[in-house]
PDB file of N, CA and C in Angstrom:
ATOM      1  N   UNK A   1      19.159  15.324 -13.450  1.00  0.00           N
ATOM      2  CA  UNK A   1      18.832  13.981 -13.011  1.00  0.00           C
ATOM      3  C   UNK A   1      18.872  13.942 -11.478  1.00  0.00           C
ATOM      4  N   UNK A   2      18.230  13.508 -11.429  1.00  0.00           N
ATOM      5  CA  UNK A   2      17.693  13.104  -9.814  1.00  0.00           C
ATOM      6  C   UNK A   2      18.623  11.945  -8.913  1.00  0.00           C
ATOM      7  N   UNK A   3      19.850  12.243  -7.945  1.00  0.00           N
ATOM      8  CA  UNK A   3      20.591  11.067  -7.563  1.00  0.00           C
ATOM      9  C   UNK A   3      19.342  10.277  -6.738  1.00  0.00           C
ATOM     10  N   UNK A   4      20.163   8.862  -7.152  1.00  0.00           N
ATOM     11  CA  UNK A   4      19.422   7.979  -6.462  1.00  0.00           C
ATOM     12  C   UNK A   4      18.995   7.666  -4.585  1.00  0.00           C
ATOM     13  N   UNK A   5      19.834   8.760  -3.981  1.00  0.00           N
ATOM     14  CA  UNK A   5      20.075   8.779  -2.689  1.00  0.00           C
ATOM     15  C   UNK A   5      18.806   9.540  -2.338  1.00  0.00           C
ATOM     16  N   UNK A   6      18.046  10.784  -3.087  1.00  0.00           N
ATOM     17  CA  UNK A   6      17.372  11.292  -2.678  1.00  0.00           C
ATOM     18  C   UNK A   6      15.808  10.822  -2.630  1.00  0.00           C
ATOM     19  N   UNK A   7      15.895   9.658  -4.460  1.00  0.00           N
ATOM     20  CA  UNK A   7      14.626   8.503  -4.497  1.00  0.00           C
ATOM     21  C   UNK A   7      14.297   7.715  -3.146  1.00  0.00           C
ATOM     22  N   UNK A   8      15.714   7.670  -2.676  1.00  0.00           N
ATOM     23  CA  UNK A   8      15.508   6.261  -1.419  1.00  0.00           C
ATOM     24  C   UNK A   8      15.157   6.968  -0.581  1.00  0.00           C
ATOM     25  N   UNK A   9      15.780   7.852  -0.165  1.00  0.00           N
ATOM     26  CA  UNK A   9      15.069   8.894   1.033  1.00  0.00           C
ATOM     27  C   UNK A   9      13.753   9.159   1.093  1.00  0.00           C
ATOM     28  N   UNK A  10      13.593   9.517  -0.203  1.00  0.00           N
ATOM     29  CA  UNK A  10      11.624   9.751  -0.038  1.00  0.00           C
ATOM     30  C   UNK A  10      11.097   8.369  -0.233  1.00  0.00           C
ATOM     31  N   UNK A  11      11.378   6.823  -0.732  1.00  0.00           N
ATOM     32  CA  UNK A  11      10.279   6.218  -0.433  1.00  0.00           C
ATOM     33  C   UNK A  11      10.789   5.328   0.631  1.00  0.00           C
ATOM     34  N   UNK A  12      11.873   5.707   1.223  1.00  0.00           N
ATOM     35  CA  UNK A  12      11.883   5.346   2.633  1.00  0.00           C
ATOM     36  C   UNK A  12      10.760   6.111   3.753  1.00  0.00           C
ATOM     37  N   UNK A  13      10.757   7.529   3.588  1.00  0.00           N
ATOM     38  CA  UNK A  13       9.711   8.228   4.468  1.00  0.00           C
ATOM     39  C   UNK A  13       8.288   8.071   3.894  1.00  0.00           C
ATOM     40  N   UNK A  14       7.929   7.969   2.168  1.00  0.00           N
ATOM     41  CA  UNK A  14       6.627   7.107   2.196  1.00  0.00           C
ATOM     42  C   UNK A  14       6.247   5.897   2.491  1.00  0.00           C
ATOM     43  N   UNK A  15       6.988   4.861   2.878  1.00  0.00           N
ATOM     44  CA  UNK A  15       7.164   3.693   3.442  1.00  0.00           C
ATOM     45  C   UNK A  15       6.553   3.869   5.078  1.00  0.00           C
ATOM     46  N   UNK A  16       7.558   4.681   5.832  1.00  0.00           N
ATOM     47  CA  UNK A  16       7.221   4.978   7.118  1.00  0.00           C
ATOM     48  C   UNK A  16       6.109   5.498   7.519  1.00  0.00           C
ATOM     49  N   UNK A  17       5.397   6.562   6.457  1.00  0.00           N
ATOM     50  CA  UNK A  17       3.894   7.404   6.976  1.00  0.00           C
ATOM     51  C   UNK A  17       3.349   6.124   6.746  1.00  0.00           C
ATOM     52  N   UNK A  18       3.027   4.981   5.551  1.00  0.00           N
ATOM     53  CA  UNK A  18       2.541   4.682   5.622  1.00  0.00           C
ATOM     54  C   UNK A  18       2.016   2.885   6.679  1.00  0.00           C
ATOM     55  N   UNK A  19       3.607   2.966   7.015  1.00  0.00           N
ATOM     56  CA  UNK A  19       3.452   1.570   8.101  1.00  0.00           C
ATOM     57  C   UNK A  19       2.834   2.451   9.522  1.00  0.00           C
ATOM     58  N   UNK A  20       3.181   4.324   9.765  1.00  0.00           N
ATOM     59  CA  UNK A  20       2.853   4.577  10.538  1.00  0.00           C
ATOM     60  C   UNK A  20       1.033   4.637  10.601  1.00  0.00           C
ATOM     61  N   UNK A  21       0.602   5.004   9.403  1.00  0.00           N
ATOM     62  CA  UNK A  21      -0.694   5.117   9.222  1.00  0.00           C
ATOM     63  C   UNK A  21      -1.560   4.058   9.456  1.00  0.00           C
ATOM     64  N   UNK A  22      -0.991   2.398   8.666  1.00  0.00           N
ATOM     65  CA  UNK A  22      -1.778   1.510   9.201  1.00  0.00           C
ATOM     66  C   UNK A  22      -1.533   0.961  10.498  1.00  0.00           C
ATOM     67  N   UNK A  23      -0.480   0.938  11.022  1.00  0.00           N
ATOM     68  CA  UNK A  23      -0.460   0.671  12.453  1.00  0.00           C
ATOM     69  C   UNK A  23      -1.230   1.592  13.466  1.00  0.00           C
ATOM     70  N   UNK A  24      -1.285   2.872  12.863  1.00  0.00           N
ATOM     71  CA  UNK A  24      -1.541   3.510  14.313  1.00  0.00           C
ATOM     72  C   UNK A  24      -3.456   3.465  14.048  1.00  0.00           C
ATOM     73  N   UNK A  25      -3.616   3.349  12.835  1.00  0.00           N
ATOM     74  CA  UNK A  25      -5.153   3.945  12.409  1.00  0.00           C
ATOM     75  C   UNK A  25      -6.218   3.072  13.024  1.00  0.00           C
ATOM     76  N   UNK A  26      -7.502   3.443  13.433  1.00  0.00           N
ATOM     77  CA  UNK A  26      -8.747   1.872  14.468  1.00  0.00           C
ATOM     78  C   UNK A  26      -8.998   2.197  13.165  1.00  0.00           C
ATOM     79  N   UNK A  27      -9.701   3.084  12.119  1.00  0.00           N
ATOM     80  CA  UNK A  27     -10.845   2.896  11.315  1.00  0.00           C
ATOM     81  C   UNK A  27      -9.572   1.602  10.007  1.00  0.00           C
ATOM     82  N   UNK A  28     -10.847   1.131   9.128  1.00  0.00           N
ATOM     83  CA  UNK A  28     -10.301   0.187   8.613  1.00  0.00           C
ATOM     84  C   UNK A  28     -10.152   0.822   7.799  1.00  0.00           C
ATOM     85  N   UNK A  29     -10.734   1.778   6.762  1.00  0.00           N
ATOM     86  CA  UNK A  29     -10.253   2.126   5.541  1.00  0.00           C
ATOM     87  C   UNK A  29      -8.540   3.174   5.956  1.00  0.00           C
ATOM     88  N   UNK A  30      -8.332   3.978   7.138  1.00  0.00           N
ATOM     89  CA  UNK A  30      -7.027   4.378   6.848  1.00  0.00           C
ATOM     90  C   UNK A  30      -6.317   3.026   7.017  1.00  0.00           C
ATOM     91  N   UNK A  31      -6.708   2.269   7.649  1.00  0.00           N
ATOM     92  CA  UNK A  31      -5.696   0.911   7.369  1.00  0.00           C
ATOM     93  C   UNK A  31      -5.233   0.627   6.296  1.00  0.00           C
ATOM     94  N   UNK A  32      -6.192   0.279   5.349  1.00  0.00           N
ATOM     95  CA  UNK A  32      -5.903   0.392   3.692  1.00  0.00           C
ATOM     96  C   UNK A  32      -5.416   1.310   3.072  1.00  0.00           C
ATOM     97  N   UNK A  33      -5.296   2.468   3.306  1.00  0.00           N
ATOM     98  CA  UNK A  33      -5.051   3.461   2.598  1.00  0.00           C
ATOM     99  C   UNK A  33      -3.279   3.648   3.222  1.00  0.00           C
ATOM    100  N   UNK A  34      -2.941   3.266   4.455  1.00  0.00           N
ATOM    101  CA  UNK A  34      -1.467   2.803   4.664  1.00  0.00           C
ATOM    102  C   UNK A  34      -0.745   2.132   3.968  1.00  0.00           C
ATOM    103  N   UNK A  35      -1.706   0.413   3.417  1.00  0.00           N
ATOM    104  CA  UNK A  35      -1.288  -0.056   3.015  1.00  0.00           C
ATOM    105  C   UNK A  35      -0.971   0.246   1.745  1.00  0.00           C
ATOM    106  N   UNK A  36      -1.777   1.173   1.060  1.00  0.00           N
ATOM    107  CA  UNK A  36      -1.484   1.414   0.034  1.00  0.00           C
ATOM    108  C   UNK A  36      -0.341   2.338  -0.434  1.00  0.00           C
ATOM    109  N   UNK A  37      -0.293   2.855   0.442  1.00  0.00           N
ATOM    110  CA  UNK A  37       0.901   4.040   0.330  1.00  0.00           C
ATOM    111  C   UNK A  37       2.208   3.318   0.633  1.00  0.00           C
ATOM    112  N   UNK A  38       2.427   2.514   0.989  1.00  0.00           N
ATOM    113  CA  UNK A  38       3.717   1.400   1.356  1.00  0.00           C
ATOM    114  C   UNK A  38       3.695   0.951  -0.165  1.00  0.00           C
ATOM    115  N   UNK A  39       2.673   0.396  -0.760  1.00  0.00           N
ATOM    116  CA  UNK A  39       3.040  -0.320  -1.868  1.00  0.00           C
ATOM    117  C   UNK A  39       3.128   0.831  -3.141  1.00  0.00           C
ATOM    118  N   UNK A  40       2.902   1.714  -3.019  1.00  0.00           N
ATOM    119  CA  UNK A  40       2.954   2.816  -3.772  1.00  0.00           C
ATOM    120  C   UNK A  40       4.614   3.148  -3.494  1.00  0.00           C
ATOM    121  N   UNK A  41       5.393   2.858  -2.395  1.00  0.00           N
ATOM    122  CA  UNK A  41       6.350   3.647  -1.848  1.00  0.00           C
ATOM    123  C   UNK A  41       7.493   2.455  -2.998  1.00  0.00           C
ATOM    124  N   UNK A  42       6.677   1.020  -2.404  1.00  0.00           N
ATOM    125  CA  UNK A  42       7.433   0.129  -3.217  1.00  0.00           C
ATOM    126  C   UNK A  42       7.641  -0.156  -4.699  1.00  0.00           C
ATOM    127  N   UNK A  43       6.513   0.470  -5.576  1.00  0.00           N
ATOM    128  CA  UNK A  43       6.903   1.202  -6.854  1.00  0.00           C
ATOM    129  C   UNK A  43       7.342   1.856  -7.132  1.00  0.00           C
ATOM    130  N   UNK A  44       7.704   2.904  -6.174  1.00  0.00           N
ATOM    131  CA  UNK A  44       8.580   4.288  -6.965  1.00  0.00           C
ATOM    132  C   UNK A  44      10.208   3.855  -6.824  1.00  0.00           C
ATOM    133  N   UNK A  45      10.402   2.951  -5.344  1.00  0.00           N
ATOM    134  CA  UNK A  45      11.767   2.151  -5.544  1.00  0.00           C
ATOM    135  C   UNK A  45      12.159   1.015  -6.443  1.00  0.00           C
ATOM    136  N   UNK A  46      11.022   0.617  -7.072  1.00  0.00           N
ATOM    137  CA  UNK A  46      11.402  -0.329  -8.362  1.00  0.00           C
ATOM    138  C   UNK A  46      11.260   0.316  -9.163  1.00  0.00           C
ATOM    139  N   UNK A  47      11.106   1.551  -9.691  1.00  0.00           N
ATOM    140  CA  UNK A  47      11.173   2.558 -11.183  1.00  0.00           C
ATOM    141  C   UNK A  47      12.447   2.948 -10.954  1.00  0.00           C
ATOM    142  N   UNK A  48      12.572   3.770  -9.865  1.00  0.00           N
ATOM    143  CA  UNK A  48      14.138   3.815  -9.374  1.00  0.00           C
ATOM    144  C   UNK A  48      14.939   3.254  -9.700  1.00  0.00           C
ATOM    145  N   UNK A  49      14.754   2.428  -9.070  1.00  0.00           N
ATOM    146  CA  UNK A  49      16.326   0.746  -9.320  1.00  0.00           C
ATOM    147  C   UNK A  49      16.389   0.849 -10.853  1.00  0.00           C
ATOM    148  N   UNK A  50      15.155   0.823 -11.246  1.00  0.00           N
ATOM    149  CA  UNK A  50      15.257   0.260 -12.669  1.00  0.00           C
ATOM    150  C   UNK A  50      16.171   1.229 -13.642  1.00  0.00           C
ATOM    151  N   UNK A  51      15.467   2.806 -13.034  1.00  0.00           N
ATOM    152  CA  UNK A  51      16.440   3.481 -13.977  1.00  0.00           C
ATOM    153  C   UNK A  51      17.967   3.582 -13.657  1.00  0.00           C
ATOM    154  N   UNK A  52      18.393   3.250 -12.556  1.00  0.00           N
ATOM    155  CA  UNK A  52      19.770   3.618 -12.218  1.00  0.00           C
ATOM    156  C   UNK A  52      20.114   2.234 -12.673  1.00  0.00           C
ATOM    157  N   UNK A  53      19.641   1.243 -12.725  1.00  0.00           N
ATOM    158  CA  UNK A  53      20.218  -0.266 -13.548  1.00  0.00           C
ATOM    159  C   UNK A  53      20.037  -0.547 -14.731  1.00  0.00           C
ATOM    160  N   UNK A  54      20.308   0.729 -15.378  1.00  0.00           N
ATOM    161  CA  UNK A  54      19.790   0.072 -16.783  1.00  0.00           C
ATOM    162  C   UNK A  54      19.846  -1.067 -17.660  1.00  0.00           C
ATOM    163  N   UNK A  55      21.095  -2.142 -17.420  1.00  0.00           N
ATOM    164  CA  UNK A  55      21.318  -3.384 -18.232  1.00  0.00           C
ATOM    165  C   UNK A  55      20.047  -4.149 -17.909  1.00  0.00           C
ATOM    166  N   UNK A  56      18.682  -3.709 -16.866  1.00  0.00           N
ATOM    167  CA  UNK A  56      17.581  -5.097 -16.999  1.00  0.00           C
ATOM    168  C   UNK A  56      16.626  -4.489 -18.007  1.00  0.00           C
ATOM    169  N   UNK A  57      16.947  -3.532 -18.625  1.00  0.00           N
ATOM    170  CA  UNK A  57      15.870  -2.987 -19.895  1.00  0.00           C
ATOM    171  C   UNK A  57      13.901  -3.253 -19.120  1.00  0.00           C
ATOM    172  N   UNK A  58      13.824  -2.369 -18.420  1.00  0.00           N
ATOM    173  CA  UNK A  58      12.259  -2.438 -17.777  1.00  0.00           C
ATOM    174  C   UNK A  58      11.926  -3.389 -17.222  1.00  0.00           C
ATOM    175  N   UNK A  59      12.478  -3.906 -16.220  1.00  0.00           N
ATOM    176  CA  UNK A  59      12.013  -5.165 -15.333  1.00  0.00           C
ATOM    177  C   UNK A  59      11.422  -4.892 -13.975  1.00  0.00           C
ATOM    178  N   UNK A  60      12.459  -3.104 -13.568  1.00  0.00           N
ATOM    179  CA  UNK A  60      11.637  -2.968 -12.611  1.00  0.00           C
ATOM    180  C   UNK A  60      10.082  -2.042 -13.107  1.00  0.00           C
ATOM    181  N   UNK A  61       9.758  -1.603 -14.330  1.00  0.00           N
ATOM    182  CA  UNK A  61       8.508  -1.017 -14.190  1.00  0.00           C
ATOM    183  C   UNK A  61       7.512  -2.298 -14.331  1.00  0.00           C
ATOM    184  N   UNK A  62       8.087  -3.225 -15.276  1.00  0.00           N
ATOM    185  CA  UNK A  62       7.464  -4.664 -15.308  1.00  0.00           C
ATOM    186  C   UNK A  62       6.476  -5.054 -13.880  1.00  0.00           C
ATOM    187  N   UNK A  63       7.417  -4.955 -13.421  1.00  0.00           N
ATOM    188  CA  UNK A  63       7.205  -5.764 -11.609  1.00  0.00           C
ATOM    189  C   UNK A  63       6.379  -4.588 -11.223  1.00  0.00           C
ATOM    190  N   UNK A  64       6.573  -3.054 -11.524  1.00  0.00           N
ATOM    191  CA  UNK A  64       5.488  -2.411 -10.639  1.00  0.00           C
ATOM    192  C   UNK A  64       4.449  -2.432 -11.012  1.00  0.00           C
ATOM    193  N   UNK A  65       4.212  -2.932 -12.297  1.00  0.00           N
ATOM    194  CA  UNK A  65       2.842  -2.912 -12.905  1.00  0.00           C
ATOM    195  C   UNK A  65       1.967  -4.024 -12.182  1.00  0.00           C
ATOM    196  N   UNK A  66       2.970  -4.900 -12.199  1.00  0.00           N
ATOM    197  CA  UNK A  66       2.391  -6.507 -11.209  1.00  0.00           C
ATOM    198  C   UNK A  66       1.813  -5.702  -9.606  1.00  0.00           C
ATOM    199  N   UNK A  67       2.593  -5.272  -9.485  1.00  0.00           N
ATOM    200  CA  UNK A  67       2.143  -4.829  -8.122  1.00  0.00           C
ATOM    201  C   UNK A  67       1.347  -3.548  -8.086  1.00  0.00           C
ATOM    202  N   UNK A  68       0.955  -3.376  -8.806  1.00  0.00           N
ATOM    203  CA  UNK A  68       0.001  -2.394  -8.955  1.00  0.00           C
ATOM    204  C   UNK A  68      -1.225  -3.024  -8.863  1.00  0.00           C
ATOM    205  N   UNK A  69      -1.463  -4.356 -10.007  1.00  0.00           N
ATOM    206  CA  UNK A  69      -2.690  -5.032 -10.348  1.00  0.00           C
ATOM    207  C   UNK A  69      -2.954  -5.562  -8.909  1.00  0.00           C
ATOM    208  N   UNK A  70      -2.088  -6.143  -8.331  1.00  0.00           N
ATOM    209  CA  UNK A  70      -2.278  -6.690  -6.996  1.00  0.00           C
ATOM    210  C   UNK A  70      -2.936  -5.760  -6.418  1.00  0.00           C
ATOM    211  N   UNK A  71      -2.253  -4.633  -6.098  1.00  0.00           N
ATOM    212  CA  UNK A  71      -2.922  -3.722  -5.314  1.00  0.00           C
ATOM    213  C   UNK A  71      -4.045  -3.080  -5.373  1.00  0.00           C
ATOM    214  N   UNK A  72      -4.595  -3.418  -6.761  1.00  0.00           N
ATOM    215  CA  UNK A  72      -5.903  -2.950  -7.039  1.00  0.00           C
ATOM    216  C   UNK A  72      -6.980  -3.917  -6.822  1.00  0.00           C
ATOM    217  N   UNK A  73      -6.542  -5.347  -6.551  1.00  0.00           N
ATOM    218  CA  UNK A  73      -7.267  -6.683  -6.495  1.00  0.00           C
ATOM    219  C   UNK A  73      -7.702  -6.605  -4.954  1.00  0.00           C
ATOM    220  N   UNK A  74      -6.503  -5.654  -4.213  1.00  0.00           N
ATOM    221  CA  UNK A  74      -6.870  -5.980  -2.758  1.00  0.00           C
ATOM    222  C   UNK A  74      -7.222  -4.935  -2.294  1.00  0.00           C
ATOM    223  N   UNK A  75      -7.291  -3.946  -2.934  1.00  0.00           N
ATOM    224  CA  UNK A  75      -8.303  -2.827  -2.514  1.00  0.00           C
ATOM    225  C   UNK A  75      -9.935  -2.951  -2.929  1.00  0.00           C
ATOM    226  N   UNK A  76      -9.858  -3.399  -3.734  1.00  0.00           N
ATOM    227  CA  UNK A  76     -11.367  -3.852  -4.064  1.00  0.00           C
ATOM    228  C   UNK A  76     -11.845  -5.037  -2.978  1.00  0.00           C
ATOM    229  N   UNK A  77     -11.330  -5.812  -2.674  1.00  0.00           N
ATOM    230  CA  UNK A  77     -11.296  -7.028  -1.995  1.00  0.00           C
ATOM    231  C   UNK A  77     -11.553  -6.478  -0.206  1.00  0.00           C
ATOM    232  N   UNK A  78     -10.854  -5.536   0.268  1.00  0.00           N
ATOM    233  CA  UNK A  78     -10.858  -4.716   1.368  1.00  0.00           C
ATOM    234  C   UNK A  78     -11.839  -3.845   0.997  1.00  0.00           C
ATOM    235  N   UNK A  79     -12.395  -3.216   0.259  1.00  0.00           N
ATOM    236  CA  UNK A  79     -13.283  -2.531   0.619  1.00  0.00           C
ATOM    237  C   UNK A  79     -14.801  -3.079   0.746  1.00  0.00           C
ATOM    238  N   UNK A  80     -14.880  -4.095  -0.236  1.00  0.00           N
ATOM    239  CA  UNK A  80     -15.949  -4.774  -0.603  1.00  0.00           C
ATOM    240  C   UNK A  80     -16.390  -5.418   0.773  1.00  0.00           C
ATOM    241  N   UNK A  81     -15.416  -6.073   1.641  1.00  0.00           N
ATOM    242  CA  UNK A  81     -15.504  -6.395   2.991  1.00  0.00           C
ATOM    243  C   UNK A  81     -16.380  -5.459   4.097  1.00  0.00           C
ATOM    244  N   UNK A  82     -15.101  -4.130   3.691  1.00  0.00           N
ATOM    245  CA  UNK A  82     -15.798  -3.087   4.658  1.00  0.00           C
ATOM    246  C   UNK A  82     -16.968  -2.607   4.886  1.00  0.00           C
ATOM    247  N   UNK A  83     -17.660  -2.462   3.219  1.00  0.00           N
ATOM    248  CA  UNK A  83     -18.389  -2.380   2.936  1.00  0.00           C
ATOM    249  C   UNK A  83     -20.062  -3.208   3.570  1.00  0.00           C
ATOM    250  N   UNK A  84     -19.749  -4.281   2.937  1.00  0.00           N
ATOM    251  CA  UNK A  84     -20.185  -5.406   3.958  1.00  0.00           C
ATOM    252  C   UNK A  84     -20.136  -5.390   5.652  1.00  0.00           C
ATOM    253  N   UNK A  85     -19.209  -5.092   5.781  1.00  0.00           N
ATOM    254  CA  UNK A  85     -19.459  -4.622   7.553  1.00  0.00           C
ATOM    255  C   UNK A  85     -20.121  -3.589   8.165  1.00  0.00           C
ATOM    256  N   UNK A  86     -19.560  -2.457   6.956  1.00  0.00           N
ATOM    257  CA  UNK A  86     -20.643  -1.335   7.720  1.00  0.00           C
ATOM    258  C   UNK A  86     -21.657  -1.414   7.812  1.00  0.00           C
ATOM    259  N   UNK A  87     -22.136  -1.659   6.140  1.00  0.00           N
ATOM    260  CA  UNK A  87     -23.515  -2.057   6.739  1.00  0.00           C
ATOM    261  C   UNK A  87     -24.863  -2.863   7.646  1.00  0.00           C
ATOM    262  N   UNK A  88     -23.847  -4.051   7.924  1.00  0.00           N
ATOM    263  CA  UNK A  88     -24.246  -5.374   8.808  1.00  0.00           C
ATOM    264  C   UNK A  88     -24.041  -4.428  10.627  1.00  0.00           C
ATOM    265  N   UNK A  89     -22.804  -3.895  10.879  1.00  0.00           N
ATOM    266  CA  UNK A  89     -22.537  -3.215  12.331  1.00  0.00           C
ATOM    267  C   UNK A  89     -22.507  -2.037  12.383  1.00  0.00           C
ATOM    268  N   UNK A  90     -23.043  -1.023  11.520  1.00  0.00           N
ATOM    269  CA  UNK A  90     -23.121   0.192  11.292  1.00  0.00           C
ATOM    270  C   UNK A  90     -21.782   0.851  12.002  1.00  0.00           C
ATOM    271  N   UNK A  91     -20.252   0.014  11.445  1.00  0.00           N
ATOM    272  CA  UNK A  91     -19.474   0.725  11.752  1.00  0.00           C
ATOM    273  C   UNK A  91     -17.800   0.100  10.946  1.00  0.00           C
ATOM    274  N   UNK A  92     -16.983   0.658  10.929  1.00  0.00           N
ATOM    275  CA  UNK A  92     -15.659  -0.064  10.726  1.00  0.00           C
ATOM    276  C   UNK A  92     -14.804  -0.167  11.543  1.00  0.00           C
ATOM    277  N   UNK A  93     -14.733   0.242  13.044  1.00  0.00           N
ATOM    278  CA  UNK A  93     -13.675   0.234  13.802  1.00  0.00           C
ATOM    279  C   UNK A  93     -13.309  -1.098  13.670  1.00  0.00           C
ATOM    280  N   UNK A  94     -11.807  -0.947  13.894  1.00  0.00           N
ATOM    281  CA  UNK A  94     -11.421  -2.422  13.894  1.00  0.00           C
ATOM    282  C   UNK A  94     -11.354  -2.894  15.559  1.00  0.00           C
ATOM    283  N   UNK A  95     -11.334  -1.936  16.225  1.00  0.00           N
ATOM    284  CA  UNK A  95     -11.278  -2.180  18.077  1.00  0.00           C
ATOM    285  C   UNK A  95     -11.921  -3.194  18.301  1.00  0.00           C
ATOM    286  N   UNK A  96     -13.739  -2.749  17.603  1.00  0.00           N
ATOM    287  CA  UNK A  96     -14.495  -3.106  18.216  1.00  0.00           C
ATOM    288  C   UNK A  96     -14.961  -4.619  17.094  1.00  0.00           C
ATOM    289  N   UNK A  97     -14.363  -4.668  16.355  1.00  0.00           N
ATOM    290  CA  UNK A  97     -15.201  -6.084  15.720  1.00  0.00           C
ATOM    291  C   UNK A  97     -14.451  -6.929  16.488  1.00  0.00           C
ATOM    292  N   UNK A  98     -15.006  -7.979  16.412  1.00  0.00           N
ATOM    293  CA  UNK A  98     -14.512  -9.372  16.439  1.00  0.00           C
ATOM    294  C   UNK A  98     -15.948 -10.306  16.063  1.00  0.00           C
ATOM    295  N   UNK A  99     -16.473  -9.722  15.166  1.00  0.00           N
ATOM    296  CA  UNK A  99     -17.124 -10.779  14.839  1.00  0.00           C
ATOM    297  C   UNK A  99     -17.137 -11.731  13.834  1.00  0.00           C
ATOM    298  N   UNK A 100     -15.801 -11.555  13.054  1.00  0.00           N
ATOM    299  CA  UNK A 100     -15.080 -12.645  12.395  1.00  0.00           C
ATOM    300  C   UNK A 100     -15.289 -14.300  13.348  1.00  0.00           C
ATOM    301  N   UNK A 101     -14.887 -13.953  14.502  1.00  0.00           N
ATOM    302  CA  UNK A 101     -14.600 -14.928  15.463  1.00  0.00           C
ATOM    303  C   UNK A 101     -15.784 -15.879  15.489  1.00  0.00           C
ATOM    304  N   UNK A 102     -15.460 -17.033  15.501  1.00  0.00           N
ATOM    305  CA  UNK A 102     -16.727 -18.233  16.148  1.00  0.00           C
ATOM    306  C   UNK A 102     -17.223 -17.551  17.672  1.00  0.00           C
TER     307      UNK A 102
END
């Protein structure tokens, strides 16, 4: 069995690549793909919890499933955007848009 000290350790450092990834990244899709790895980081610490707590009988895989669906709602939702942009500015940097803006 796997102590729980070593779960937190790794989705503490998948947490970090991935706040490092969307912060540091211009293109928009590694943006997303940060974000995704954060919320990926935040499921493997609610399977975690869950197994080292056993009296909530699956509440934390419950909740990662929720956050899974989410995360699949807003990856579709982000790309579909991007999508839409590239082709309108033949590009995704995020530097250079601002044409959200009035």
């Amino acid at each position: 069995m796997v102590p729980q000290s070593w779960v937190l350790v790794f989705t503490a450092a998948l947490f970090g690549l991935g706040l490092w990834g969307s912060l540091r990244a211009t293109n928009a899709v590694r943006i997303l793909m940060g974000i995704e790895l954060m919320l990926n980081a935040i499921n493997v610490n609610l399977v975690a919890f869950n197994r080292y707590l056993a009296d909530q009988a699956g509440q934390g895989q419950v909740f990662a499933l929720f956050v899974m669906t989410i995360a699949a709602a807003e990856a579709a939702v982000g790309l579909a955007i991007f999508v839409s942009l590239a082709r309108s500015y033949k590009g995704i940097n995020v530097d250079k848009i601002n044409i959200l803006k009035w």
